[in-house]
PDB file of N, CA and C in Angstrom:
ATOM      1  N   UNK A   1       0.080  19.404  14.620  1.00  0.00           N
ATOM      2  CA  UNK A   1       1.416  19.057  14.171  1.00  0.00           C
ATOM      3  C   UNK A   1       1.353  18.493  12.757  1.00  0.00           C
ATOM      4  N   UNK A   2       1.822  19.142  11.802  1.00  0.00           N
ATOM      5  CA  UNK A   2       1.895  18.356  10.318  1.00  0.00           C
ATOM      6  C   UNK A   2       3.360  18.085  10.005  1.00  0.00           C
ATOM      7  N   UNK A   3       3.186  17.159   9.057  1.00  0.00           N
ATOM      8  CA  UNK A   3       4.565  16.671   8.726  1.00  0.00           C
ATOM      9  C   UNK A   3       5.395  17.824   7.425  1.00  0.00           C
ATOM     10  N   UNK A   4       6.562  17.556   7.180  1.00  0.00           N
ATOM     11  CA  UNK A   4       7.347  18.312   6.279  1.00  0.00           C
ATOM     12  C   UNK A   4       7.567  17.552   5.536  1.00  0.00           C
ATOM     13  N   UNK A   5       6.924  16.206   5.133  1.00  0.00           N
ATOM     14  CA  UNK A   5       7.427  15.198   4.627  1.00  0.00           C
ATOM     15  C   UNK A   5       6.801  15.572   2.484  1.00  0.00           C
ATOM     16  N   UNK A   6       7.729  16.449   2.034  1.00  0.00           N
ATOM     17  CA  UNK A   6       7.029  16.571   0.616  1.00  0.00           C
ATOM     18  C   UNK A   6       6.288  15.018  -0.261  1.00  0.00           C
ATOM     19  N   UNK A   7       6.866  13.896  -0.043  1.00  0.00           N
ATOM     20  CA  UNK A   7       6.018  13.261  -0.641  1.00  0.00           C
ATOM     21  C   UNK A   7       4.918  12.705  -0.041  1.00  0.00           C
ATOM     22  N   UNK A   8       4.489  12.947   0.773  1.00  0.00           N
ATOM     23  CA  UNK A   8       3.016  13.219   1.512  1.00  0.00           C
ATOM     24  C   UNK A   8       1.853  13.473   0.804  1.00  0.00           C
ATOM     25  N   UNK A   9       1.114  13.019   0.721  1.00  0.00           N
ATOM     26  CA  UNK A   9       0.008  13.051   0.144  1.00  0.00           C
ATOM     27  C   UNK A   9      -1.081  13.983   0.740  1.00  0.00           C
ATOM     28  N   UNK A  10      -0.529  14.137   1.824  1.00  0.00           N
ATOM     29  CA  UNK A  10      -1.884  14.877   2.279  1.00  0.00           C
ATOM     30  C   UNK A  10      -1.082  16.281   2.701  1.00  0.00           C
ATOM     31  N   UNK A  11      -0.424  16.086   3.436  1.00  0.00           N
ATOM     32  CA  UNK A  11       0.752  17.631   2.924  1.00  0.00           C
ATOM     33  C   UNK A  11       1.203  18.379   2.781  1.00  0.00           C
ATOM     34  N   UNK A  12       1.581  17.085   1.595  1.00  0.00           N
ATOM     35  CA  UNK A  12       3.053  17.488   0.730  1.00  0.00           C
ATOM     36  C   UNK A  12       2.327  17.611  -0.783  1.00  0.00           C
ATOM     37  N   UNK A  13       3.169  17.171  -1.885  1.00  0.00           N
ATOM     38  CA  UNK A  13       2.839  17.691  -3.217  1.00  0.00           C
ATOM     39  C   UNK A  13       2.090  16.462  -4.432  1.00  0.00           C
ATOM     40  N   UNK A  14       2.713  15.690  -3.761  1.00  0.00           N
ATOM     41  CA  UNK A  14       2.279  14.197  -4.364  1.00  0.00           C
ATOM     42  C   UNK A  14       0.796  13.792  -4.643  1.00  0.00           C
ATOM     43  N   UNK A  15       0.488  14.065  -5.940  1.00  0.00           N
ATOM     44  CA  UNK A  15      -1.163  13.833  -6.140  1.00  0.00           C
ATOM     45  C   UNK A  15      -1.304  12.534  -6.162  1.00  0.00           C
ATOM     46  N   UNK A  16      -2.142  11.784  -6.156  1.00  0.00           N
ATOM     47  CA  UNK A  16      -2.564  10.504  -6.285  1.00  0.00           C
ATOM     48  C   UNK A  16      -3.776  10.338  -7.420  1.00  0.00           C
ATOM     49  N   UNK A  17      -3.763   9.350  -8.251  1.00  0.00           N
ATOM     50  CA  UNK A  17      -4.424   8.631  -9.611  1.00  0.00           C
ATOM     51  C   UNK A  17      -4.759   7.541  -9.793  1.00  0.00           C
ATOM     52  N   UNK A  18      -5.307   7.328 -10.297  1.00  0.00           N
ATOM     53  CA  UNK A  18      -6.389   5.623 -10.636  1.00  0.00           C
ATOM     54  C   UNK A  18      -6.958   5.191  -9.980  1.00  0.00           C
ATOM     55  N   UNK A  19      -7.030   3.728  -9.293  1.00  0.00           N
ATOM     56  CA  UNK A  19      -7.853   2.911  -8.336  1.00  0.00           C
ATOM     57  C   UNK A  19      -6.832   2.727  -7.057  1.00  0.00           C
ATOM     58  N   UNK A  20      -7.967   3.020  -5.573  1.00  0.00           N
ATOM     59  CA  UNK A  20      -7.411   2.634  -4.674  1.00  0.00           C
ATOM     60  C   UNK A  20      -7.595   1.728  -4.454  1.00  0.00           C
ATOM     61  N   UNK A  21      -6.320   0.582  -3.579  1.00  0.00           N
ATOM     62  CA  UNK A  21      -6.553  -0.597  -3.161  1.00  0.00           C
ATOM     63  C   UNK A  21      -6.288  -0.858  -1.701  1.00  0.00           C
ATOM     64  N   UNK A  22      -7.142  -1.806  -1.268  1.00  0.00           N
ATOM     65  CA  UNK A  22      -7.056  -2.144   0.312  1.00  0.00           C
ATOM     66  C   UNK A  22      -6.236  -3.739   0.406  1.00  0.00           C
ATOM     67  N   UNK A  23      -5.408  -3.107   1.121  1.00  0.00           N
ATOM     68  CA  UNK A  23      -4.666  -4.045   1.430  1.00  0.00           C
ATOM     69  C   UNK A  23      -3.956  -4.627   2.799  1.00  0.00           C
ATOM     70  N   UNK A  24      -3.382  -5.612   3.004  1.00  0.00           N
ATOM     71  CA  UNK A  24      -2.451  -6.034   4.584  1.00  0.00           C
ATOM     72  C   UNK A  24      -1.378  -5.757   4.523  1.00  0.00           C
ATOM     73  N   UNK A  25      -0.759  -4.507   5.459  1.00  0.00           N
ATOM     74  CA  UNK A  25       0.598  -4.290   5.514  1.00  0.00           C
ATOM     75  C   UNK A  25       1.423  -5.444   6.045  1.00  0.00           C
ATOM     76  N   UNK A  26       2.172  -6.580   5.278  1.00  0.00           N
ATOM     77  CA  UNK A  26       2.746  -7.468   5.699  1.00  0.00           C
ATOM     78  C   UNK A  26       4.380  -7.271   6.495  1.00  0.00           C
ATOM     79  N   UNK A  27       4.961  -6.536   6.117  1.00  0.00           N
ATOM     80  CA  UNK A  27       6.136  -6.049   5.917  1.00  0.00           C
ATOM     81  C   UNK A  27       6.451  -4.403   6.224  1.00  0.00           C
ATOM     82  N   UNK A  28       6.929  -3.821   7.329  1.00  0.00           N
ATOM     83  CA  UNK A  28       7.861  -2.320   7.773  1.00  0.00           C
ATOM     84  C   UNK A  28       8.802  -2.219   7.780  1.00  0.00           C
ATOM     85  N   UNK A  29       9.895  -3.350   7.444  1.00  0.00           N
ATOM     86  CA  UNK A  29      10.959  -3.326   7.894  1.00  0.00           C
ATOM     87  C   UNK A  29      12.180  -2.257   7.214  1.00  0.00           C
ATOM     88  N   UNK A  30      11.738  -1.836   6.276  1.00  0.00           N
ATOM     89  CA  UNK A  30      12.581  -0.510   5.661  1.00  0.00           C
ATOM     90  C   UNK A  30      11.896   0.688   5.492  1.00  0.00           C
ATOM     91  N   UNK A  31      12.463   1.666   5.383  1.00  0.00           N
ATOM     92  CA  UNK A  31      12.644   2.901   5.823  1.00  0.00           C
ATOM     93  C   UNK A  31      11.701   3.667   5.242  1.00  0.00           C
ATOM     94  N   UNK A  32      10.637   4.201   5.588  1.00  0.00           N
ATOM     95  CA  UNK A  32       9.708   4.943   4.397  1.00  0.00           C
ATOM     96  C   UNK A  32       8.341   4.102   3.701  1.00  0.00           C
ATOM     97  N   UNK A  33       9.175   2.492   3.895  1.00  0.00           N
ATOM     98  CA  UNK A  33       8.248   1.807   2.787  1.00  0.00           C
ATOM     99  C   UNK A  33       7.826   0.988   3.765  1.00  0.00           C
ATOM    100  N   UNK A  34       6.201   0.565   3.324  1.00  0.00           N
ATOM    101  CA  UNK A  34       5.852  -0.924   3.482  1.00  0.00           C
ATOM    102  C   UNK A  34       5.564  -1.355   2.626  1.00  0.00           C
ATOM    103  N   UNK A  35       4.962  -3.321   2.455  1.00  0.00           N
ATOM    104  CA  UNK A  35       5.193  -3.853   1.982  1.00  0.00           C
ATOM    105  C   UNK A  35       3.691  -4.641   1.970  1.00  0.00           C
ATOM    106  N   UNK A  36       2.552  -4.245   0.755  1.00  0.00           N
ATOM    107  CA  UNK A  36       1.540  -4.487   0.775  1.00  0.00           C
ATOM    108  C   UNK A  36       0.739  -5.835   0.310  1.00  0.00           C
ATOM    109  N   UNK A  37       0.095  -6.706   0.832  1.00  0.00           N
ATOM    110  CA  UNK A  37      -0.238  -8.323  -0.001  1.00  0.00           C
ATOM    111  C   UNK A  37      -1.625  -7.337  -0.559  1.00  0.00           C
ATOM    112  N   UNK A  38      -2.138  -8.346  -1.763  1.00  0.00           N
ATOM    113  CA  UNK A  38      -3.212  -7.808  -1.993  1.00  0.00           C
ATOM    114  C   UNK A  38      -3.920  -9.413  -2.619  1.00  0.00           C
ATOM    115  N   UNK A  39      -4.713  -9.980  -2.185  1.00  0.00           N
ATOM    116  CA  UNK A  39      -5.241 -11.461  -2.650  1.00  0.00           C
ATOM    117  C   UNK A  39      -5.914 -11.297  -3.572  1.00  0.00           C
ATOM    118  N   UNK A  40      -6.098 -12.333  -4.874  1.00  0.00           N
ATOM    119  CA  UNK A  40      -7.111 -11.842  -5.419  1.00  0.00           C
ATOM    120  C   UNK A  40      -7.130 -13.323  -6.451  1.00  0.00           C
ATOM    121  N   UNK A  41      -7.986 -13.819  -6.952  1.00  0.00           N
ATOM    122  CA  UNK A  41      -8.054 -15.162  -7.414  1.00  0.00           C
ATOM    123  C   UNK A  41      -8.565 -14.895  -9.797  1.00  0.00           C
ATOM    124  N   UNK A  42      -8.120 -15.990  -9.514  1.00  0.00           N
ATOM    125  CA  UNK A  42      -7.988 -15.959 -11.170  1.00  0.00           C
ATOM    126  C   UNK A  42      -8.521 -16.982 -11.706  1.00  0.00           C
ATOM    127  N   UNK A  43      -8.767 -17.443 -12.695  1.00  0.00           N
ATOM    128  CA  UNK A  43      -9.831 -18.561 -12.978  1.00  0.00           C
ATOM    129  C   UNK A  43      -8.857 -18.983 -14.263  1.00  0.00           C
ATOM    130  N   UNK A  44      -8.500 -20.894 -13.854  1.00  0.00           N
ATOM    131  CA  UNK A  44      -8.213 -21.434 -15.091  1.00  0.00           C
ATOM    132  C   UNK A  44      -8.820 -21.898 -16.176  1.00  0.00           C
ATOM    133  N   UNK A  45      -8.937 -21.640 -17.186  1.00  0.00           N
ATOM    134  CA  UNK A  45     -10.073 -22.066 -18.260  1.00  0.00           C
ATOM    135  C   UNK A  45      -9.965 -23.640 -18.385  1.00  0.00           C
ATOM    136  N   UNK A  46      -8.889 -24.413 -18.188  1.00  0.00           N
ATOM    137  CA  UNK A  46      -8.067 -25.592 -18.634  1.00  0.00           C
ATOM    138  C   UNK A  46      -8.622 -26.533 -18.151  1.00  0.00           C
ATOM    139  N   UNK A  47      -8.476 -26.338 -16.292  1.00  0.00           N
ATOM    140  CA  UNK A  47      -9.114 -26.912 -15.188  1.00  0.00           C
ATOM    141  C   UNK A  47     -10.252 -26.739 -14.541  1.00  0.00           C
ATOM    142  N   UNK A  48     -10.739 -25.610 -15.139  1.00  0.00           N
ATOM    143  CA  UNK A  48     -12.102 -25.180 -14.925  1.00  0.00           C
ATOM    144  C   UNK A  48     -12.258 -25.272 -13.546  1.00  0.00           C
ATOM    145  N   UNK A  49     -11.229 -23.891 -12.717  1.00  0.00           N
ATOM    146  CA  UNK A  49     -10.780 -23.932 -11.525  1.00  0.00           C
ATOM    147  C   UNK A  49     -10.432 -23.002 -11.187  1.00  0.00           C
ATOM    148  N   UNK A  50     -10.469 -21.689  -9.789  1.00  0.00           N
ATOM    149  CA  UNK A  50     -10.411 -21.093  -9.500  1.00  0.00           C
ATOM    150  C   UNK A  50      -9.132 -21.176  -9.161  1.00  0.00           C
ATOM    151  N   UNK A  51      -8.001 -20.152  -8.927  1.00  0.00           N
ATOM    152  CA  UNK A  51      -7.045 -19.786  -8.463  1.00  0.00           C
ATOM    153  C   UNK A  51      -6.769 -18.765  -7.447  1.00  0.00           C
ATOM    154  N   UNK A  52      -6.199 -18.806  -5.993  1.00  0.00           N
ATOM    155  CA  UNK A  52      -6.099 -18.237  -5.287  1.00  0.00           C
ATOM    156  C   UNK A  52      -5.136 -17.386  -5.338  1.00  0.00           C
ATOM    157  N   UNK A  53      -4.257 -16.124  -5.801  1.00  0.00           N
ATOM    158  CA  UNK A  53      -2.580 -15.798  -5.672  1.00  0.00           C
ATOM    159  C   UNK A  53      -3.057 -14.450  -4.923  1.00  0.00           C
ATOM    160  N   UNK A  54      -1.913 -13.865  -4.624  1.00  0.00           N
ATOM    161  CA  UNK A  54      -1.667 -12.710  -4.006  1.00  0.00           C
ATOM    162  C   UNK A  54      -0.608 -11.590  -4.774  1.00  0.00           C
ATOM    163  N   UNK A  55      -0.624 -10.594  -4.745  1.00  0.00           N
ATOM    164  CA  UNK A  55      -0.167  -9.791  -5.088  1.00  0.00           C
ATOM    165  C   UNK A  55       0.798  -8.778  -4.180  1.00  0.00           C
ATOM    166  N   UNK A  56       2.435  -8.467  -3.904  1.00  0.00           N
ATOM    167  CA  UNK A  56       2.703  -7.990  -3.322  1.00  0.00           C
ATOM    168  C   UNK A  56       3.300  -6.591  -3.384  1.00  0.00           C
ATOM    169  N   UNK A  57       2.793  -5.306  -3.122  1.00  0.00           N
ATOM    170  CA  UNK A  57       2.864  -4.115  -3.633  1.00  0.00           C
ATOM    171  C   UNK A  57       4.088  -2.750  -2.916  1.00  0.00           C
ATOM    172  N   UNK A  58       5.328  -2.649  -3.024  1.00  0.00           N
ATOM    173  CA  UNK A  58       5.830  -2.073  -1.845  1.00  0.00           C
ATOM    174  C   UNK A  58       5.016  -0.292  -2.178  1.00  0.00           C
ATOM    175  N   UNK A  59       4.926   0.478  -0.867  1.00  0.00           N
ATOM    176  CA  UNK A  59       4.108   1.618  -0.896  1.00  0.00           C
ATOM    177  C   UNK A  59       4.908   2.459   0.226  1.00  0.00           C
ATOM    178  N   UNK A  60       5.035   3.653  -0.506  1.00  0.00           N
ATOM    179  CA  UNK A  60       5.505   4.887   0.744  1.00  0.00           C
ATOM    180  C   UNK A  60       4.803   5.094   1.724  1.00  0.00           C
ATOM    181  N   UNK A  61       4.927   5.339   3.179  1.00  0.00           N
ATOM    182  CA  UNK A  61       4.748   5.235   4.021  1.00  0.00           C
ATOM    183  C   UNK A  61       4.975   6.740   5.240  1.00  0.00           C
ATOM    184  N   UNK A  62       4.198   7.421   4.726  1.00  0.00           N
ATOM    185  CA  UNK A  62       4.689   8.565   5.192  1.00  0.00           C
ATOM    186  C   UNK A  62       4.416   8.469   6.822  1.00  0.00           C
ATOM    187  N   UNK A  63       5.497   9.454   7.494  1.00  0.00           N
ATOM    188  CA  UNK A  63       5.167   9.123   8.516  1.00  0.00           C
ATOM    189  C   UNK A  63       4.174  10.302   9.815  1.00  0.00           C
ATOM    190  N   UNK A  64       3.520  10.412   8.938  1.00  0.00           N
ATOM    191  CA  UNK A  64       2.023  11.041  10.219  1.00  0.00           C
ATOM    192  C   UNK A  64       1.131  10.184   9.601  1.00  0.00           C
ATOM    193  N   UNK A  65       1.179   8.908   9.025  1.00  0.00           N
ATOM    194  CA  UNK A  65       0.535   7.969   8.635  1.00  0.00           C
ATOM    195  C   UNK A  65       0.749   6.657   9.554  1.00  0.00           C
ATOM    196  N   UNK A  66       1.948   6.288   9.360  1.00  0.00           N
ATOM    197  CA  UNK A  66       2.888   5.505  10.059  1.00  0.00           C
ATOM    198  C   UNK A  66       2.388   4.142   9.990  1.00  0.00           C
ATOM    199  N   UNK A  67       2.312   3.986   8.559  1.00  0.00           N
ATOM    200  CA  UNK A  67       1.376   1.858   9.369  1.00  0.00           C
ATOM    201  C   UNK A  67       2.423   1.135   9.479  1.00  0.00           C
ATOM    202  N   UNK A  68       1.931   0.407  10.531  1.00  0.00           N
ATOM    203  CA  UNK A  68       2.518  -0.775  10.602  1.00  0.00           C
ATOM    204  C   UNK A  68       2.397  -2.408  10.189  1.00  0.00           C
ATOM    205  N   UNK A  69       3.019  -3.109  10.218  1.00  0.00           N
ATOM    206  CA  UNK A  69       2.683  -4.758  10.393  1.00  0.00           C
ATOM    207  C   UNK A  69       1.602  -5.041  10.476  1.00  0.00           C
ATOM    208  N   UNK A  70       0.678  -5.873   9.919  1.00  0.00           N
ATOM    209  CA  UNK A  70      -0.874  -6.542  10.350  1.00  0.00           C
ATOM    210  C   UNK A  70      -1.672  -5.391  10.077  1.00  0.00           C
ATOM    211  N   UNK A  71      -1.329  -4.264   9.983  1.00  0.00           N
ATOM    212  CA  UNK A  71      -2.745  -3.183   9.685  1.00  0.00           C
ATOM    213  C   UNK A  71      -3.176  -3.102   8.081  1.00  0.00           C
ATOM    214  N   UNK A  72      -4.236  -2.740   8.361  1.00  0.00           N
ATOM    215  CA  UNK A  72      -5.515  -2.993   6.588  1.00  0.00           C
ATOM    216  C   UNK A  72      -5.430  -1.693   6.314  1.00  0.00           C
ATOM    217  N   UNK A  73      -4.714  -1.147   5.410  1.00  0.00           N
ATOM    218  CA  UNK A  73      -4.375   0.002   4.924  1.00  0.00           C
ATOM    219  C   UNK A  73      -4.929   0.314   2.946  1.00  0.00           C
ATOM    220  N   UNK A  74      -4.828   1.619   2.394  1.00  0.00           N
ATOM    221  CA  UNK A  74      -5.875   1.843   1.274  1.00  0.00           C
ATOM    222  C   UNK A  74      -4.741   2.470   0.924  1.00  0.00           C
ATOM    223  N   UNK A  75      -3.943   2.375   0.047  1.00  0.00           N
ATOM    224  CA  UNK A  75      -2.831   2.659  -1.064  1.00  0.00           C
ATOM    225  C   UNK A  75      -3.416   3.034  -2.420  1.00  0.00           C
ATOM    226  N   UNK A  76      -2.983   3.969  -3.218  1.00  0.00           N
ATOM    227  CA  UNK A  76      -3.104   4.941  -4.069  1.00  0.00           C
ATOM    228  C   UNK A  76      -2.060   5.133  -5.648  1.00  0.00           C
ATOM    229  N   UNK A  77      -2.572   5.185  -6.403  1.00  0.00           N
ATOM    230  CA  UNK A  77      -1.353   4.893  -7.548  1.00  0.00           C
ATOM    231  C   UNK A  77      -0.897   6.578  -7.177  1.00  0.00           C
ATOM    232  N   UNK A  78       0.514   7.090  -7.684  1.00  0.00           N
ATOM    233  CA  UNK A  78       1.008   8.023  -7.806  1.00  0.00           C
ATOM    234  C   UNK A  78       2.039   8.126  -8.505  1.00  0.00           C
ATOM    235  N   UNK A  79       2.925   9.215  -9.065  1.00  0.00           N
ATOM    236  CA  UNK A  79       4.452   9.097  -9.505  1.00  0.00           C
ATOM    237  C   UNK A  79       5.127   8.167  -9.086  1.00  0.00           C
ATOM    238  N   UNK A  80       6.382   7.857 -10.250  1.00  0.00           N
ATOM    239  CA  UNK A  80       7.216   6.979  -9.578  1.00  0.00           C
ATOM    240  C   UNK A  80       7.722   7.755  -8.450  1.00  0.00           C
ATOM    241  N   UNK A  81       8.134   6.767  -6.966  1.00  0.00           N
ATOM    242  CA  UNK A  81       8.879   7.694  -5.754  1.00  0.00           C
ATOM    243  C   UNK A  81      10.066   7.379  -5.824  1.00  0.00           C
ATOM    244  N   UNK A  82      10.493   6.372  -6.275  1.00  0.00           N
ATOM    245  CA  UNK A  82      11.783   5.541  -6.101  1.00  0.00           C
ATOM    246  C   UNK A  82      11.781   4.590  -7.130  1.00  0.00           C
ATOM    247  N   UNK A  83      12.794   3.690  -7.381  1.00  0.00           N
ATOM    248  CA  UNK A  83      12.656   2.402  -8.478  1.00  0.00           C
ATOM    249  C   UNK A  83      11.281   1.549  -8.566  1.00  0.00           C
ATOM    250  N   UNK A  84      11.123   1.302  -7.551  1.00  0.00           N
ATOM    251  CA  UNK A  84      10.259   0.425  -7.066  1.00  0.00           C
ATOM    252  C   UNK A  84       8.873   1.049  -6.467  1.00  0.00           C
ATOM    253  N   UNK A  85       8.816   1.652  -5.979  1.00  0.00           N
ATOM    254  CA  UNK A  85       7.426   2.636  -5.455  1.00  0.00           C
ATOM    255  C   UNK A  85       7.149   3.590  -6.485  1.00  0.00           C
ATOM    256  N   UNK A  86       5.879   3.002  -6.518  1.00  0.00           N
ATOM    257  CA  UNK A  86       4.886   3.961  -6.993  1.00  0.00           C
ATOM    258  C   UNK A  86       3.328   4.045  -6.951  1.00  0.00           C
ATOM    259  N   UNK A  87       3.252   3.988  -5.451  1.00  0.00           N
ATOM    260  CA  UNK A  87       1.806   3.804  -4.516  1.00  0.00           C
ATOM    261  C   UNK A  87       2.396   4.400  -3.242  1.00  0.00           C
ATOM    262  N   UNK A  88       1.419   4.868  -2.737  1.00  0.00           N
ATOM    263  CA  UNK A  88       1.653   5.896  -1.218  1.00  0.00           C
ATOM    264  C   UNK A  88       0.328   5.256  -0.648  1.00  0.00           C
ATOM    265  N   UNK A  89       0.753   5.051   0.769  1.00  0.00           N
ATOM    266  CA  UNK A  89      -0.535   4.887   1.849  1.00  0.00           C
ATOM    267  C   UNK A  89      -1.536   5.679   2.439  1.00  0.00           C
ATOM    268  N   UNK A  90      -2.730   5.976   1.819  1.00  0.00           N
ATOM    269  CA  UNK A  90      -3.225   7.466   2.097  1.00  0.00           C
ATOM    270  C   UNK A  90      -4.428   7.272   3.512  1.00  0.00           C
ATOM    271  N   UNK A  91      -4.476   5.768   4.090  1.00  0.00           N
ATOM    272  CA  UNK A  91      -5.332   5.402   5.398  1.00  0.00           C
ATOM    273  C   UNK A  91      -5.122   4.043   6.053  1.00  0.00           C
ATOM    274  N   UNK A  92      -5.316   4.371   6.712  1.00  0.00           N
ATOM    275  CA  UNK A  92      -5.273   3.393   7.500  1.00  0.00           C
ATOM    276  C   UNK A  92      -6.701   2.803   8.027  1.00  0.00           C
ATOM    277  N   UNK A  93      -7.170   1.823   7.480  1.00  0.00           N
ATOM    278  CA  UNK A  93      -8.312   1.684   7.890  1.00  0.00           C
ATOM    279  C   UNK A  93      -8.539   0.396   9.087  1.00  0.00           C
ATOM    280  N   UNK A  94      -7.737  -0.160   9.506  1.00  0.00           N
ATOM    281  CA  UNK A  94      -8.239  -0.895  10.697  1.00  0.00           C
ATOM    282  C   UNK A  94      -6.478  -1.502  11.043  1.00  0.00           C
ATOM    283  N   UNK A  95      -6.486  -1.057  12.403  1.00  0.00           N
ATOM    284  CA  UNK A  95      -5.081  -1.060  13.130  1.00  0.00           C
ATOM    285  C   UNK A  95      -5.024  -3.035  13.692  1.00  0.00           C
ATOM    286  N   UNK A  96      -3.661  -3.439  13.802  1.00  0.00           N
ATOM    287  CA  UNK A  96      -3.426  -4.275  14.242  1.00  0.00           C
ATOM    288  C   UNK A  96      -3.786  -5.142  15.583  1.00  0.00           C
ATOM    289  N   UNK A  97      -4.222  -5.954  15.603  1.00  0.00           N
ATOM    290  CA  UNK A  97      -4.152  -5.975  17.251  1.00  0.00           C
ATOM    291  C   UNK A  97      -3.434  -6.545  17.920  1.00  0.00           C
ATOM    292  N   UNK A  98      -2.401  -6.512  17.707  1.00  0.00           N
ATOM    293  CA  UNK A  98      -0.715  -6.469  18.199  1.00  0.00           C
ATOM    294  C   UNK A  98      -0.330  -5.543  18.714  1.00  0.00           C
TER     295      UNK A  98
END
């Protein structure tokens, strides 16, 4: 069974470019998209002190992919899809245990 879904990455037509990132799907709650954290720490020169922040990435979500909530998923730069998206979810690498 494959999907008809053209912006599909695997597919559909949508190539994917640059660095992939692994991330926690925090957020499904709209249509197509989730909503990716990505942690990553920064160093103050001032305080001579590490900084903890996060990064939050929304990503298309095709659905013969389908992640959900709590799953560790590997997102992909691509075309803009929408205003705001422009990363697609191309795995799912470790499911929720919810």
């Amino acid at each position: 069974m494959e999907c008809e879904d053209p912006k599909c990455p695997i597919h559909g037509s949508v190539k994917t470019h640059g660095s992939s990132i692994e991330a926690v799907v925090v957020s499904d709650k709209a249509a197509k998209t989730v909503i990716v954290e990505r942690p990553y720490t920064t160093f103050l020169k001032k305080y001579e002190r590490s900084l903890r922040k996060s990064s939050r990435i929304p990503a298309y979500n095709p659905q013969c992919i389908g992640a959900k909530a709590g799953d560790t998923v590997i997102v992909e730069g691509c075309r803009r899809l929408s205003k705001t998206k422009s990363f697609v979810v191309t795995k799912i690498v470790k499911k929720s245990g919810a």
